[in-house]
C-alpha atoms as a PDB file:
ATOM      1  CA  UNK A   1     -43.273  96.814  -3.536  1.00  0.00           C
ATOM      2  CA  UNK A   2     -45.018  94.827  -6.378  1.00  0.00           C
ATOM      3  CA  UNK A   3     -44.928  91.034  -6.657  1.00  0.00           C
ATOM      4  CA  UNK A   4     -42.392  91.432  -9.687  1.00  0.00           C
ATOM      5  CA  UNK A   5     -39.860  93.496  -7.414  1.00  0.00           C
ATOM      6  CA  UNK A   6     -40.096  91.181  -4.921  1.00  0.00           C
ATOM      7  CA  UNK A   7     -39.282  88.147  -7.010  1.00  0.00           C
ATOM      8  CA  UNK A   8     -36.887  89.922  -8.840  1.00  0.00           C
ATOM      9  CA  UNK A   9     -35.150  90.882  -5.210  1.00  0.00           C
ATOM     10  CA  UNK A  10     -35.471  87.098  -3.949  1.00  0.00           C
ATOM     11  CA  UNK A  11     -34.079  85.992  -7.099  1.00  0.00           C
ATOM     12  CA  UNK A  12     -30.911  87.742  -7.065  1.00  0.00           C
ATOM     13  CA  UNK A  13     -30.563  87.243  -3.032  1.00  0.00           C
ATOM     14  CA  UNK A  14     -30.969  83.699  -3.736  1.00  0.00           C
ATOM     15  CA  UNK A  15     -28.364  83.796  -6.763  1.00  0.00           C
ATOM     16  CA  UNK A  16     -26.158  85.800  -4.455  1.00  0.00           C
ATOM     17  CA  UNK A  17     -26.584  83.684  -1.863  1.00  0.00           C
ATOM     18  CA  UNK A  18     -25.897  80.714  -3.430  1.00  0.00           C
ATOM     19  CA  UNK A  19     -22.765  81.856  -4.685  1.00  0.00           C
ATOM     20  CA  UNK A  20     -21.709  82.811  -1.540  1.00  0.00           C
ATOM     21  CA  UNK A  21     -22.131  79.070  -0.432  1.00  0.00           C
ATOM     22  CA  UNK A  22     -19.843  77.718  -3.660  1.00  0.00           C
ATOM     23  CA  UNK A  23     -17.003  80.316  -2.940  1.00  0.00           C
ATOM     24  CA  UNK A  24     -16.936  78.779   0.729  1.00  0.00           C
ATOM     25  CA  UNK A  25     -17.133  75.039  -0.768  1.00  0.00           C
ATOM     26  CA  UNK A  26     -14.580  76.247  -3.381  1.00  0.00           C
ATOM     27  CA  UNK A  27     -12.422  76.999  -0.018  1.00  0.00           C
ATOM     28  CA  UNK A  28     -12.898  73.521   1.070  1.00  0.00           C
ATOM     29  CA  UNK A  29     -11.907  71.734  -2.227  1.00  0.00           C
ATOM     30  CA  UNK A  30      -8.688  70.298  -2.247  1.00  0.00           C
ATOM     31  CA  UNK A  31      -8.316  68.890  -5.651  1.00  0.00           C
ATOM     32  CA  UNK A  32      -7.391  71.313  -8.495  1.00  0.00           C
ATOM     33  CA  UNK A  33     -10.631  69.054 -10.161  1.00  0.00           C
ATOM     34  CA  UNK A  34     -12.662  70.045  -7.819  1.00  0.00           C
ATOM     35  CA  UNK A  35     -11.870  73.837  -7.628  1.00  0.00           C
ATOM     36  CA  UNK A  36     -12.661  73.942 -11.410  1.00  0.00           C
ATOM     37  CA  UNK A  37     -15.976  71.815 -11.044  1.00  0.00           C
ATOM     38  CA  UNK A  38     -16.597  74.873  -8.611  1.00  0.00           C
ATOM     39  CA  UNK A  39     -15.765  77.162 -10.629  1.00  0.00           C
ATOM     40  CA  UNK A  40     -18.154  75.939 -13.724  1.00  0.00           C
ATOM     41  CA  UNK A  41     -20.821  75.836 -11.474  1.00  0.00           C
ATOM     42  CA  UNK A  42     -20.363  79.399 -10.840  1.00  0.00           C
ATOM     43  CA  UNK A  43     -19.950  80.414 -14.340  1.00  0.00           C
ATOM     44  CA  UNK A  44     -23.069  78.834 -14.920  1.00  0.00           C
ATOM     45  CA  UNK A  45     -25.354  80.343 -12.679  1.00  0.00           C
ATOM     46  CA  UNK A  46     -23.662  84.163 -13.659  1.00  0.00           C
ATOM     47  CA  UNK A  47     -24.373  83.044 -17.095  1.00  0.00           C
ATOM     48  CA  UNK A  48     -28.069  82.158 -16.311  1.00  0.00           C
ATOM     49  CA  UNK A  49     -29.150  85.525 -14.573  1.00  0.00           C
ATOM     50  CA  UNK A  50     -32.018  87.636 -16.094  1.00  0.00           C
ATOM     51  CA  UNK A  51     -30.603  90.226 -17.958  1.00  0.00           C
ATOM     52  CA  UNK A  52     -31.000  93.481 -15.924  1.00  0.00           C
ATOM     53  CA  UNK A  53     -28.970  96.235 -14.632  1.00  0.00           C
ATOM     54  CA  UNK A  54     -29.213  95.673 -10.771  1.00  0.00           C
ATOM     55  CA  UNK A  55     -29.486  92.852  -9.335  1.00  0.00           C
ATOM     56  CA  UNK A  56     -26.953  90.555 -11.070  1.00  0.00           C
ATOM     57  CA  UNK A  57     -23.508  88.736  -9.445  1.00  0.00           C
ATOM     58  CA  UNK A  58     -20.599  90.157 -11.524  1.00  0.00           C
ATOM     59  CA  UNK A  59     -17.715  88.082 -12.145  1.00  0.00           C
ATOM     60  CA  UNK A  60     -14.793  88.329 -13.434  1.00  0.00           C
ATOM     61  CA  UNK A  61     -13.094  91.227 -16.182  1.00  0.00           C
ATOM     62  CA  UNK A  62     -13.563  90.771 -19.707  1.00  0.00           C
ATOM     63  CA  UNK A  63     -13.656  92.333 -22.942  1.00  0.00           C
ATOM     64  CA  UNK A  64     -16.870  93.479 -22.186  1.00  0.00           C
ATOM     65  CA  UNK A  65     -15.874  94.834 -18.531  1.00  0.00           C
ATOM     66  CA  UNK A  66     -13.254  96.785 -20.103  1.00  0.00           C
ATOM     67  CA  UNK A  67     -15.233  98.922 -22.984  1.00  0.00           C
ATOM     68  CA  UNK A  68     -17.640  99.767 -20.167  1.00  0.00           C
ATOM     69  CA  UNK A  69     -14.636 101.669 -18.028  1.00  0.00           C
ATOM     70  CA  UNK A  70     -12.948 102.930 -21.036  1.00  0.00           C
ATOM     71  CA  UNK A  71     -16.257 104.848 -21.795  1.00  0.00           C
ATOM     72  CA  UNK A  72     -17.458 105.643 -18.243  1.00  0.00           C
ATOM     73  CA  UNK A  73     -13.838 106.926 -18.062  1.00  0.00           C
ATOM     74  CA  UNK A  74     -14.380 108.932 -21.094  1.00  0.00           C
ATOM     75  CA  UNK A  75     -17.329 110.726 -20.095  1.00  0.00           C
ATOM     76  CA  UNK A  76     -15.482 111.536 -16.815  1.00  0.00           C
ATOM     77  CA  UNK A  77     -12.206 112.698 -18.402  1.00  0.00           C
ATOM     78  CA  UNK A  78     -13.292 114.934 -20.838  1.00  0.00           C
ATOM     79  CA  UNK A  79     -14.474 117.713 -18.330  1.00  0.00           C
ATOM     80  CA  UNK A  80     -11.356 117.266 -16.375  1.00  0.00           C
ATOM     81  CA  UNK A  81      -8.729 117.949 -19.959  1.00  0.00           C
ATOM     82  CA  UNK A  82     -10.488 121.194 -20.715  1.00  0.00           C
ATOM     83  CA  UNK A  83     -11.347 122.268 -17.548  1.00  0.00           C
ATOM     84  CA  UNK A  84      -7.898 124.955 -16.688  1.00  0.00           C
ATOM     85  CA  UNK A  85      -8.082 123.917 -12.972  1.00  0.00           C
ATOM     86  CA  UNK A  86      -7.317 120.673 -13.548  1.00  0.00           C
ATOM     87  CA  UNK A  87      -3.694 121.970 -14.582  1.00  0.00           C
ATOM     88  CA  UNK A  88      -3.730 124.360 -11.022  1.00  0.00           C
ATOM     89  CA  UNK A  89      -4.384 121.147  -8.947  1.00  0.00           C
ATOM     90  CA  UNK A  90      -1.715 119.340 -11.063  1.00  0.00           C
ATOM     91  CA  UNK A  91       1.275 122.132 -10.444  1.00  0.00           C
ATOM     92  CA  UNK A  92      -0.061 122.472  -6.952  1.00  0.00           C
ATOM     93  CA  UNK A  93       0.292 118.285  -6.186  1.00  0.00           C
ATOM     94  CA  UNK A  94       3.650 118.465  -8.202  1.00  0.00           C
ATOM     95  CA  UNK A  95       5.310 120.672  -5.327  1.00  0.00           C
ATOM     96  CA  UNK A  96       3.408 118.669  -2.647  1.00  0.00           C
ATOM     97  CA  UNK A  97       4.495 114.625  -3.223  1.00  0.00           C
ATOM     98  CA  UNK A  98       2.256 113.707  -0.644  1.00  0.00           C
ATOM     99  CA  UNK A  99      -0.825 115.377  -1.871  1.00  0.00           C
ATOM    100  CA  UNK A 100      -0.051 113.512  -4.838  1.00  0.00           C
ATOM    101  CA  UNK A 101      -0.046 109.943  -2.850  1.00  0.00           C
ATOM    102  CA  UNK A 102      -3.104 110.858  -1.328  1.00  0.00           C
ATOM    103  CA  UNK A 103      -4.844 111.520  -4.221  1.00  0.00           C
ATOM    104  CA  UNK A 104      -3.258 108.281  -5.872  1.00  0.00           C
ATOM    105  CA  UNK A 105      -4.442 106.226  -2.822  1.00  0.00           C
ATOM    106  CA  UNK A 106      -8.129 107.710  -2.098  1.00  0.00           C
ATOM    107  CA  UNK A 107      -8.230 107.256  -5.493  1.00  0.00           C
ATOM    108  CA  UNK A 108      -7.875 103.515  -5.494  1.00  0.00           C
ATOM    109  CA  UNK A 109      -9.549 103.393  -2.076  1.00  0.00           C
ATOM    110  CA  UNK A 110     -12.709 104.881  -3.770  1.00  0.00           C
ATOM    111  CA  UNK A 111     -12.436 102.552  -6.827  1.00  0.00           C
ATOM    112  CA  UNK A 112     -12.396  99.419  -4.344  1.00  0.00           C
ATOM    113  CA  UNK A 113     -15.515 101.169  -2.348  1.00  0.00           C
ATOM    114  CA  UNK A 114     -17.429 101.387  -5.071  1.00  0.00           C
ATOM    115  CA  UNK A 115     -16.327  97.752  -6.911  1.00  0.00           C
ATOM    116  CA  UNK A 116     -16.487  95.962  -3.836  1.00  0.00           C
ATOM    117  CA  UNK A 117     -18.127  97.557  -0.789  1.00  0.00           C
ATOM    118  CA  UNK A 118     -20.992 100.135  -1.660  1.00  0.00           C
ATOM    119  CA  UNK A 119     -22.973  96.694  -2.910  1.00  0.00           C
ATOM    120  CA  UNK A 120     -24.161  98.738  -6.519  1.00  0.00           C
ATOM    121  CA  UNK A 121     -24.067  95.596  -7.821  1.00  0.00           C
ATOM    122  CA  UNK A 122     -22.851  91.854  -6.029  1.00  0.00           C
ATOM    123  CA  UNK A 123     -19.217  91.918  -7.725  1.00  0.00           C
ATOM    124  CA  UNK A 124     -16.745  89.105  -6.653  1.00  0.00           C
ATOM    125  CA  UNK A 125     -12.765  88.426  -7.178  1.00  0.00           C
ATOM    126  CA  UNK A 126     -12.244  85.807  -9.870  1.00  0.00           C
ATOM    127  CA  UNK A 127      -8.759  84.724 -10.399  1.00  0.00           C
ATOM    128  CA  UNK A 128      -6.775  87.507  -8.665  1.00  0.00           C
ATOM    129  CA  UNK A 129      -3.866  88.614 -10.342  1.00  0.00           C
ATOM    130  CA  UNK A 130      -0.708  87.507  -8.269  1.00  0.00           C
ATOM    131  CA  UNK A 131      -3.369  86.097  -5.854  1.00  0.00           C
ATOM    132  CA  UNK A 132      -4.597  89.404  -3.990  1.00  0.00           C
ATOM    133  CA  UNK A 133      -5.315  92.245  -6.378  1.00  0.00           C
ATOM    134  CA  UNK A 134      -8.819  92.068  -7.954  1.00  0.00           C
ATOM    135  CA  UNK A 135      -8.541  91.915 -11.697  1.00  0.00           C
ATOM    136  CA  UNK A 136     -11.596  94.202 -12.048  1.00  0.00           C
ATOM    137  CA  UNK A 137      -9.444  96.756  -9.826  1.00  0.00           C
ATOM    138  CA  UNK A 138      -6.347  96.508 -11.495  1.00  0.00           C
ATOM    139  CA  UNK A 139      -8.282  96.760 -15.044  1.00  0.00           C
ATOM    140  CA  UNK A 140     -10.757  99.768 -13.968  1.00  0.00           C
ATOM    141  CA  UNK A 141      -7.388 102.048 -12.885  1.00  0.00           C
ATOM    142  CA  UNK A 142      -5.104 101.274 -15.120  1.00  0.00           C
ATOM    143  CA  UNK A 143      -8.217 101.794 -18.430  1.00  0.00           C
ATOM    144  CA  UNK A 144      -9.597 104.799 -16.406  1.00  0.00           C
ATOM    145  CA  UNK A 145      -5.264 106.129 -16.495  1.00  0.00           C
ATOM    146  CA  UNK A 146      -4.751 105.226 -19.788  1.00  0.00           C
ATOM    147  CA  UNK A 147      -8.013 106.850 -20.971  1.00  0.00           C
ATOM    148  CA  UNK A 148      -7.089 110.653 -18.997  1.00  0.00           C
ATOM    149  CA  UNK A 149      -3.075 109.898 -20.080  1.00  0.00           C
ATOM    150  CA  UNK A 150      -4.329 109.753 -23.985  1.00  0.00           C
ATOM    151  CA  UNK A 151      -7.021 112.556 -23.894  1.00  0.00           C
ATOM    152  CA  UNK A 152      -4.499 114.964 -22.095  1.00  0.00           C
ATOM    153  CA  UNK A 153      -1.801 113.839 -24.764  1.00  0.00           C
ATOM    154  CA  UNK A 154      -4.039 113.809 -28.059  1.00  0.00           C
ATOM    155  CA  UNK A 155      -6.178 117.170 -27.081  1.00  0.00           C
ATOM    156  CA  UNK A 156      -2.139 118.673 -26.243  1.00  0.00           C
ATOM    157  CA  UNK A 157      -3.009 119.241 -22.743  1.00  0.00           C
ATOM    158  CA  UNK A 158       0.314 117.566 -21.698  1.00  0.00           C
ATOM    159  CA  UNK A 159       3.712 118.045 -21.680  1.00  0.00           C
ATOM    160  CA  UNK A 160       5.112 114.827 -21.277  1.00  0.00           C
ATOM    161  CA  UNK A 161       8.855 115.719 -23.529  1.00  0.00           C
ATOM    162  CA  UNK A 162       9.440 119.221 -21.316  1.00  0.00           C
ATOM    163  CA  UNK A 163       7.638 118.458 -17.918  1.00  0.00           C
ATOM    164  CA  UNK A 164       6.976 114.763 -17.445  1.00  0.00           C
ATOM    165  CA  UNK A 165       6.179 115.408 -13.773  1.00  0.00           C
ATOM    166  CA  UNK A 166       4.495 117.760 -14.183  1.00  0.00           C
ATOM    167  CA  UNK A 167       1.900 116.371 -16.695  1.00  0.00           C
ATOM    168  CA  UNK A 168       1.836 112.750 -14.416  1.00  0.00           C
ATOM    169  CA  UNK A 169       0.653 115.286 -11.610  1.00  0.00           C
ATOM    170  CA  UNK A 170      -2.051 116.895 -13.611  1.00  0.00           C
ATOM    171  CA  UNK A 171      -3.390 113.491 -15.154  1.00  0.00           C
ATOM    172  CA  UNK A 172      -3.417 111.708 -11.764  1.00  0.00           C
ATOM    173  CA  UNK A 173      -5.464 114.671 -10.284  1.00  0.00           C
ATOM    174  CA  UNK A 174      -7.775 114.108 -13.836  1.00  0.00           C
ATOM    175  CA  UNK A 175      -7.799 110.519 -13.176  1.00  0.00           C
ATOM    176  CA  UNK A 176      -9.221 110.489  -9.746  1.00  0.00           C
ATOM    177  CA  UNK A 177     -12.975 111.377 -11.415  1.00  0.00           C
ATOM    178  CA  UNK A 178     -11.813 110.033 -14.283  1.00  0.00           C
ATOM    179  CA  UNK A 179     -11.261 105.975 -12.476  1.00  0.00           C
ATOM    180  CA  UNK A 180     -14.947 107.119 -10.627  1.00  0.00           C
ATOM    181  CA  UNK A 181     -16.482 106.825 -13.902  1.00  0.00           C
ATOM    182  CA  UNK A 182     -14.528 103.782 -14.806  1.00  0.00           C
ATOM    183  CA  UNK A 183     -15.894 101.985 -12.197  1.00  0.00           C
ATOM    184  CA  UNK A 184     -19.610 103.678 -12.342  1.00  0.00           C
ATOM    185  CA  UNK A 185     -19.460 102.620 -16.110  1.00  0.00           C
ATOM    186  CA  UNK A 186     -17.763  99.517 -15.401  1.00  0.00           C
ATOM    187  CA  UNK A 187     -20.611  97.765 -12.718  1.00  0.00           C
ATOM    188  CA  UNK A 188     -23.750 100.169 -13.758  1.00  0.00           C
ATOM    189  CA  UNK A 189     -24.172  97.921 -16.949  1.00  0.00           C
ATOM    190  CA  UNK A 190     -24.775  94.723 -14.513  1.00  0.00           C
ATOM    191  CA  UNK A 191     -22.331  92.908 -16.772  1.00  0.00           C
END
């Protein structure tokens, strides 16, 4: 390992680190104040990193966040809409409800994996919407569906006026690779 790697990789487990230390302060803060004094210090320090890929402390969803899983859902999707076994899967999940709900939840179970426990990148929960569900979670599946939803429906792969259920069957079995590459594209960036 060279002298630069090992700075770099002291620098970011110090960063980390550190904000590991203000989210447990931020726990003991009582006054509203004092939370958002917290807070700014954390902005601050994720706004100070070194621009790089790895390495960084992601917080937070943003404008930014969301581009990146609209086009690593893209490049995910597009194989699935003109691939014909995506539709097989799709009829075959349609008779079978509960292949369908275990596709839905591995699905978001994988998402969470890779956002939160496969440690790609140091991502934390800022501002969780109704105070448990990560907004990087909730915006990485619901881009990464809206992104296989409009590519099946604008390429005429679906058949939402005839066979709604049908066609939500065969984009939730697209958007299982579909939300991998939201959340690959989302955290790869480092932003």
């Amino acid at each position: 390992m060279s002298d630069a790697d090992a700075t770099t990789e002291r620098e970011s487990s110090d960063v980390s680190d550190l904000m590991d230390h203000l989210e447990e302060l931020e726990e003991h803060v009582d006054s509203p104040e004092g939370r958002e004094v917290v807070q700014d210090a954390m902005d601050t320090i994720t706004d100070l990193q070194e621009p790089g890929t790895f390495g960084r402390v992601i917080r937070g969803f943003d404008r930014a966040d969301a581009a990146e899983a609209g086009i690593g859902g893209a490049l995910f999707a597009v194989p699935m809409v003109v691939e014909g076994g995506t539709y097989d899967v799709g009829a075959f999940v349609a008779t079978h409800p509960l292949n369908l709900l275990a596709t839905v939840a591995v699905t978001i179970g994988v998402v969470y994996g890779i956002l939160y426990v496969a440690e790609i990148q140091d991502v934390r929960v800022k501002d969780p919407i109704l105070g448990f569900v990560p907004r990087r979670l909730a915006g990485v599946i619901g881009i990464s569906f809206g992104v296989t939803a409009a590519l099946f429906t604008g390429w005429g792969q679906s058949q939402w006026a005839s066979d709604p259920w049908l066609t939500l069957c065969v984009v939730s079995v697209a958007w299982a690779p579909t939300a991998i590459g939201a959340a690959l594209g989302d955290i790869l960036p480092g932003s």
